[in-house]
PDB file of N, CA and C in Angstrom:
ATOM      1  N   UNK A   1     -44.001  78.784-174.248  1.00  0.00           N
ATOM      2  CA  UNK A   1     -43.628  77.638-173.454  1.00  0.00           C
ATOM      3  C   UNK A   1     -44.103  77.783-172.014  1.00  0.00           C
ATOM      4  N   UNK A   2     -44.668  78.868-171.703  1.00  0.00           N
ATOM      5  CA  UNK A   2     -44.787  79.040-170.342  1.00  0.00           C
ATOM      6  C   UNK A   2     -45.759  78.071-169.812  1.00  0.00           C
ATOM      7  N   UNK A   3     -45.511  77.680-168.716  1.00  0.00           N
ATOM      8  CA  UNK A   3     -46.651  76.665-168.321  1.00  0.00           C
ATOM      9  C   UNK A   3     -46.539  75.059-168.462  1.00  0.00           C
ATOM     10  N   UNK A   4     -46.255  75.156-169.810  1.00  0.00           N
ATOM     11  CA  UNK A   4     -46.034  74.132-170.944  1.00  0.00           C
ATOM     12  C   UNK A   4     -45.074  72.729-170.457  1.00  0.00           C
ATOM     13  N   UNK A   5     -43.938  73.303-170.165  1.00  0.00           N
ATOM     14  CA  UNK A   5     -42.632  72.157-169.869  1.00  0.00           C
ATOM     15  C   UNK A   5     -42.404  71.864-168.006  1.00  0.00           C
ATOM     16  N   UNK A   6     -43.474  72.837-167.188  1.00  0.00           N
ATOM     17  CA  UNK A   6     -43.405  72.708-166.018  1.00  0.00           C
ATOM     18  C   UNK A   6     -43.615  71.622-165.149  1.00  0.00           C
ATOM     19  N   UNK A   7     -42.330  70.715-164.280  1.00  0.00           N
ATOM     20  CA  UNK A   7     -42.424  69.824-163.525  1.00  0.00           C
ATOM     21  C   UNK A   7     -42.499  68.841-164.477  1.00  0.00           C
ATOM     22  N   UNK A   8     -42.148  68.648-165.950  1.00  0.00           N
ATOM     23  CA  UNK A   8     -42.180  67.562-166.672  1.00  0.00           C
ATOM     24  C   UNK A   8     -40.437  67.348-166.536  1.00  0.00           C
ATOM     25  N   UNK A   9     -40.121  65.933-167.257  1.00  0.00           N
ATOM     26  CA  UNK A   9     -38.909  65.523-166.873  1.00  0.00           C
ATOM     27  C   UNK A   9     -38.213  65.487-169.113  1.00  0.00           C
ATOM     28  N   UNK A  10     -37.492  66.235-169.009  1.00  0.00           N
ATOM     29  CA  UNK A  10     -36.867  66.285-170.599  1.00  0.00           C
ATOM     30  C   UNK A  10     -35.586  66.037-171.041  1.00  0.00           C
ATOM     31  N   UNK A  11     -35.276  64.898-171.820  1.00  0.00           N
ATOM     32  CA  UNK A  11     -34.179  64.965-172.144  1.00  0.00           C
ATOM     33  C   UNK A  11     -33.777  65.526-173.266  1.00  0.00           C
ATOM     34  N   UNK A  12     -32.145  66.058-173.068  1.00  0.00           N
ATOM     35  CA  UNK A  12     -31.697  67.046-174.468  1.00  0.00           C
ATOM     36  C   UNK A  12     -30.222  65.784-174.022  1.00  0.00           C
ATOM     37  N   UNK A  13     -30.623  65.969-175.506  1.00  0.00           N
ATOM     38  CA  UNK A  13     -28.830  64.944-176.098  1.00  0.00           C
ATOM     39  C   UNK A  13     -28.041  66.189-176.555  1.00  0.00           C
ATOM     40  N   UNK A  14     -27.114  65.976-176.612  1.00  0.00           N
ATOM     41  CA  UNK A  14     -25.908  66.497-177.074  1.00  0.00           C
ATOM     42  C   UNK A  14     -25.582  68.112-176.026  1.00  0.00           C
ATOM     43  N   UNK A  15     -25.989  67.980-174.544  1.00  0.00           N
ATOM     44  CA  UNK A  15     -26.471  68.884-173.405  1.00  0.00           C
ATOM     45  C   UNK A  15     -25.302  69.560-173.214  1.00  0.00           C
ATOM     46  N   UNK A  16     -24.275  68.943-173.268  1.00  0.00           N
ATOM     47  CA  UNK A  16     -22.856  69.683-173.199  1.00  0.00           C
ATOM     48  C   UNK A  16     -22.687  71.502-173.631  1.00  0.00           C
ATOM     49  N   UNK A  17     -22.906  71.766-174.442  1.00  0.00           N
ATOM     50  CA  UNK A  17     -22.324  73.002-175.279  1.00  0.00           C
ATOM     51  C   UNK A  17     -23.741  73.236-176.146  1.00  0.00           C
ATOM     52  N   UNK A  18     -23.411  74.639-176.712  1.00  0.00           N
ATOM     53  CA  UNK A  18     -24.070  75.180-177.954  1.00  0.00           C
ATOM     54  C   UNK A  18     -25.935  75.138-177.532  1.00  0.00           C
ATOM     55  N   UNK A  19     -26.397  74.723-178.766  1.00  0.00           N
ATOM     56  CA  UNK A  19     -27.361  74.420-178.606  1.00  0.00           C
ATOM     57  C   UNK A  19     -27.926  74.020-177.393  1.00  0.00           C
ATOM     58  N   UNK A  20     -27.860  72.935-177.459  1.00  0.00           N
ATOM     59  CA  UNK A  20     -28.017  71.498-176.155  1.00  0.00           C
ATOM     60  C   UNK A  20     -27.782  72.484-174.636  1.00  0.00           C
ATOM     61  N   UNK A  21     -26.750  72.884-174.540  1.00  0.00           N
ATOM     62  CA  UNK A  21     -26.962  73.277-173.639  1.00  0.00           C
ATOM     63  C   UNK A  21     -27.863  74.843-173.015  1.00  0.00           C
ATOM     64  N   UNK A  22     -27.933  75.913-173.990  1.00  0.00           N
ATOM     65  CA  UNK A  22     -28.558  76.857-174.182  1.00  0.00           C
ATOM     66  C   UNK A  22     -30.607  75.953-173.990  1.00  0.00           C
ATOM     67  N   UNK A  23     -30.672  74.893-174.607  1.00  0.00           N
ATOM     68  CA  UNK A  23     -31.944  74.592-174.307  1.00  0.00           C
ATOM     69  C   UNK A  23     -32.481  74.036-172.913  1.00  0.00           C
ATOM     70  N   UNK A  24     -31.234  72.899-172.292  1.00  0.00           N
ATOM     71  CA  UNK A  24     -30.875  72.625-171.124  1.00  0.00           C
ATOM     72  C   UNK A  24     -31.440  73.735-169.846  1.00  0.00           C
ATOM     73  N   UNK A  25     -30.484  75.097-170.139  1.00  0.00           N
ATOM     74  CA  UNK A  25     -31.143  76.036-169.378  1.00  0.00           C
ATOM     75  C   UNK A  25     -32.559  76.603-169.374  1.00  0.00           C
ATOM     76  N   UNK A  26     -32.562  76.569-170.409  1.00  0.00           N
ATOM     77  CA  UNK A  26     -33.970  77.596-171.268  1.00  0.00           C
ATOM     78  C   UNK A  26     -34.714  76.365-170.375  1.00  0.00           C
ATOM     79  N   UNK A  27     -34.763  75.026-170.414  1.00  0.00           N
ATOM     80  CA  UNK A  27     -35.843  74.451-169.848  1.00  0.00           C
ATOM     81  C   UNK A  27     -35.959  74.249-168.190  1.00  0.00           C
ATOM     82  N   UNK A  28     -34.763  74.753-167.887  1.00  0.00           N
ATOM     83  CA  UNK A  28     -34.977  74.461-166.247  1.00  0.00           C
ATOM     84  C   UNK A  28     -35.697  75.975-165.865  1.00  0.00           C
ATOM     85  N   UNK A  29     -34.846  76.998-166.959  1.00  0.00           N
ATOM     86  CA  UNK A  29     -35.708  78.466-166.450  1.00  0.00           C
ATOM     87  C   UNK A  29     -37.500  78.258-166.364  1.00  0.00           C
ATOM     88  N   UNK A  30     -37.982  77.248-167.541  1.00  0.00           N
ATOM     89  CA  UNK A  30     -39.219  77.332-167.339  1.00  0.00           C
ATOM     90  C   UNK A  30     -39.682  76.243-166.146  1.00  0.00           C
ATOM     91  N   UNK A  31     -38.810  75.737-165.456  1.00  0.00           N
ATOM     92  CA  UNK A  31     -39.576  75.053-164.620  1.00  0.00           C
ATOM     93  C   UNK A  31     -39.132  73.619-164.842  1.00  0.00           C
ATOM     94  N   UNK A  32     -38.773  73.381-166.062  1.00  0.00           N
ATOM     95  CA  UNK A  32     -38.591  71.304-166.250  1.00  0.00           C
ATOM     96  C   UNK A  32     -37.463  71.264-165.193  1.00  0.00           C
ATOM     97  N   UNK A  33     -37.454  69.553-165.129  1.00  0.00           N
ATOM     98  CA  UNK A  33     -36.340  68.979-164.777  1.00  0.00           C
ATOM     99  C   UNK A  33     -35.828  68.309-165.703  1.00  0.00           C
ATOM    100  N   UNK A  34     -34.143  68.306-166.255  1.00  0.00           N
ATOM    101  CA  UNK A  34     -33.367  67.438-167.300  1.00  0.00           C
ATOM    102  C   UNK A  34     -32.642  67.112-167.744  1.00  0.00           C
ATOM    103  N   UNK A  35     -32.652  65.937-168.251  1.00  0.00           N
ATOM    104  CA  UNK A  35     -31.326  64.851-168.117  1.00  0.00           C
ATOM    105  C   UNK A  35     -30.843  64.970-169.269  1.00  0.00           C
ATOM    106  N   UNK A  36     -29.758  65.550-169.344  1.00  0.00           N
ATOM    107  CA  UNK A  36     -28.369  65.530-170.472  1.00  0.00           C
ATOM    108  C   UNK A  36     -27.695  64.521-170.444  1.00  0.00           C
ATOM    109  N   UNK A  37     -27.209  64.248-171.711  1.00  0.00           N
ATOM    110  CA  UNK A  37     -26.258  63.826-172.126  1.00  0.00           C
ATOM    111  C   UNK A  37     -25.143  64.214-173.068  1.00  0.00           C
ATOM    112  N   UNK A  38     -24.305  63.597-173.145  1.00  0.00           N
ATOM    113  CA  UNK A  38     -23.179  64.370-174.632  1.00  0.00           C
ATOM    114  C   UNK A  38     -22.111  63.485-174.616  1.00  0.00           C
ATOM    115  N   UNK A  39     -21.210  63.746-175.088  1.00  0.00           N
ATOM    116  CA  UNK A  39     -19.737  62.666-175.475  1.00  0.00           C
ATOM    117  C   UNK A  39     -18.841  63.531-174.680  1.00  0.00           C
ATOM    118  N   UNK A  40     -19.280  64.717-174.327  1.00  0.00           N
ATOM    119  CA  UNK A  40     -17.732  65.536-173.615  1.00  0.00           C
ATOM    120  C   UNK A  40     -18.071  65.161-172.033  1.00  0.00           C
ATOM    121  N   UNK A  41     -17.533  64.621-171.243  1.00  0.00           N
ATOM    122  CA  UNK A  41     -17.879  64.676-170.108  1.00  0.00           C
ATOM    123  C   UNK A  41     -17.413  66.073-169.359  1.00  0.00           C
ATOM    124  N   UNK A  42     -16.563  66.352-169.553  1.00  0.00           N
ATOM    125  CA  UNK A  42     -16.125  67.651-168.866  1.00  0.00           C
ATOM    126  C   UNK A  42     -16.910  68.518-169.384  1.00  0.00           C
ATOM    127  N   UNK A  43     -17.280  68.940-170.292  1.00  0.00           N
ATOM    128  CA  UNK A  43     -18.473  70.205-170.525  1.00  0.00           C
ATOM    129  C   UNK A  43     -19.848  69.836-170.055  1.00  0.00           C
ATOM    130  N   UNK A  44     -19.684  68.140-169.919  1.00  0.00           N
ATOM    131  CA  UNK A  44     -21.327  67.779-169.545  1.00  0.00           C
ATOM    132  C   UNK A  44     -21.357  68.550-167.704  1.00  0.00           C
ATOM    133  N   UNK A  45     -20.662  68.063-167.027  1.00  0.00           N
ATOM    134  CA  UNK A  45     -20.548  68.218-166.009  1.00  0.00           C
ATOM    135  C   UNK A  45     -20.696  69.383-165.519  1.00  0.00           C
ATOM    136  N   UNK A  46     -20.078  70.690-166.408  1.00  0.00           N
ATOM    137  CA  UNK A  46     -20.169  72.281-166.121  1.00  0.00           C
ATOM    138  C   UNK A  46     -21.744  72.752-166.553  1.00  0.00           C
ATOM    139  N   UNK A  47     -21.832  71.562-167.671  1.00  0.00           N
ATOM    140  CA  UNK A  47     -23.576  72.638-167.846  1.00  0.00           C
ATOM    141  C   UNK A  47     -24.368  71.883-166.640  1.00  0.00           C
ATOM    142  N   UNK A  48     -24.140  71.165-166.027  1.00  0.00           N
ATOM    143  CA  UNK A  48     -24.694  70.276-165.074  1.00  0.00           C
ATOM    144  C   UNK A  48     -25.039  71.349-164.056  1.00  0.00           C
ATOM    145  N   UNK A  49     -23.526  71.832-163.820  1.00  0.00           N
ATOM    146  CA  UNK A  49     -23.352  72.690-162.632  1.00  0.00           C
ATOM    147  C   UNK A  49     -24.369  74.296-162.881  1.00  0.00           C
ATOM    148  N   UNK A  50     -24.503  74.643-164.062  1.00  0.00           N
ATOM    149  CA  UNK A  50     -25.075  75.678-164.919  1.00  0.00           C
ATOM    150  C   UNK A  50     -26.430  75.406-164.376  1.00  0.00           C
ATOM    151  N   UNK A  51     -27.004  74.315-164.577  1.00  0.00           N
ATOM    152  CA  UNK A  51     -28.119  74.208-164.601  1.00  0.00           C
ATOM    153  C   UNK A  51     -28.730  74.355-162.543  1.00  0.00           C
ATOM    154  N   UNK A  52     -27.573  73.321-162.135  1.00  0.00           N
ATOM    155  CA  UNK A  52     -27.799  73.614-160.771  1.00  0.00           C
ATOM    156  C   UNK A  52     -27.981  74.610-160.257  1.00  0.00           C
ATOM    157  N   UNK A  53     -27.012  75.635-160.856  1.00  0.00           N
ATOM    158  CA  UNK A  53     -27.388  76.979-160.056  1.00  0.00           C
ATOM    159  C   UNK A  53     -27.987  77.854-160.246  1.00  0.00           C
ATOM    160  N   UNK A  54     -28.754  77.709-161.202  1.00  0.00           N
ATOM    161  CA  UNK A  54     -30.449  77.705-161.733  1.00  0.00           C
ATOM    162  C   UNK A  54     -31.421  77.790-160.620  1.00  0.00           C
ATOM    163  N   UNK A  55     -31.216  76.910-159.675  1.00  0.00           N
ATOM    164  CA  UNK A  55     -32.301  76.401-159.036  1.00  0.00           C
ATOM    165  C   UNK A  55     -33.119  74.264-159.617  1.00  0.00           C
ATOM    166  N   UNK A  56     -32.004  74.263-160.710  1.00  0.00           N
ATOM    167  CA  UNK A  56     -32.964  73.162-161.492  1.00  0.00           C
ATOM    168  C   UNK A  56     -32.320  71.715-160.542  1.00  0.00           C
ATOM    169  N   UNK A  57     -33.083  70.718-161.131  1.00  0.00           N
ATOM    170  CA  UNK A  57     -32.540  69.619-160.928  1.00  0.00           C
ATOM    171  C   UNK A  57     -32.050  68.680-162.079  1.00  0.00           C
ATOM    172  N   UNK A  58     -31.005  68.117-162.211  1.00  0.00           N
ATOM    173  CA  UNK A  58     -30.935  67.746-163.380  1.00  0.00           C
ATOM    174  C   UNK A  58     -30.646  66.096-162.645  1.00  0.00           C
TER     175      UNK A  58
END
């Protein structure tokens, strides 16, 4: 992936937890920026914060 997802903009559904959110990170580590979504708002909001302090933008 290196290279690959950099400065592109990606959305992951279900961004909250598990999966979704484990990819969420994985893609800001490489560089994307991206927009989650999910049905939990309160877990959406913490991977939000996850991702922020990354360095990412979501």
């Amino acid at each position: 992936m290196a290279g690959r997802v950099e400065g592109k903009i990606i959305f992951v559904t279900g961004g909250s937890e598990g999966i979704g959110r484990a990819t969420a990170l994985r893609l800001t580590e490489k560089g994307a920026r991206v927009v989650i979504c999910a049905r939990k708002p309160g877990s959406l909001a913490e991977t939000a914060e996850a991702v922020k302090a990354q360095g990412g933008s979501i």
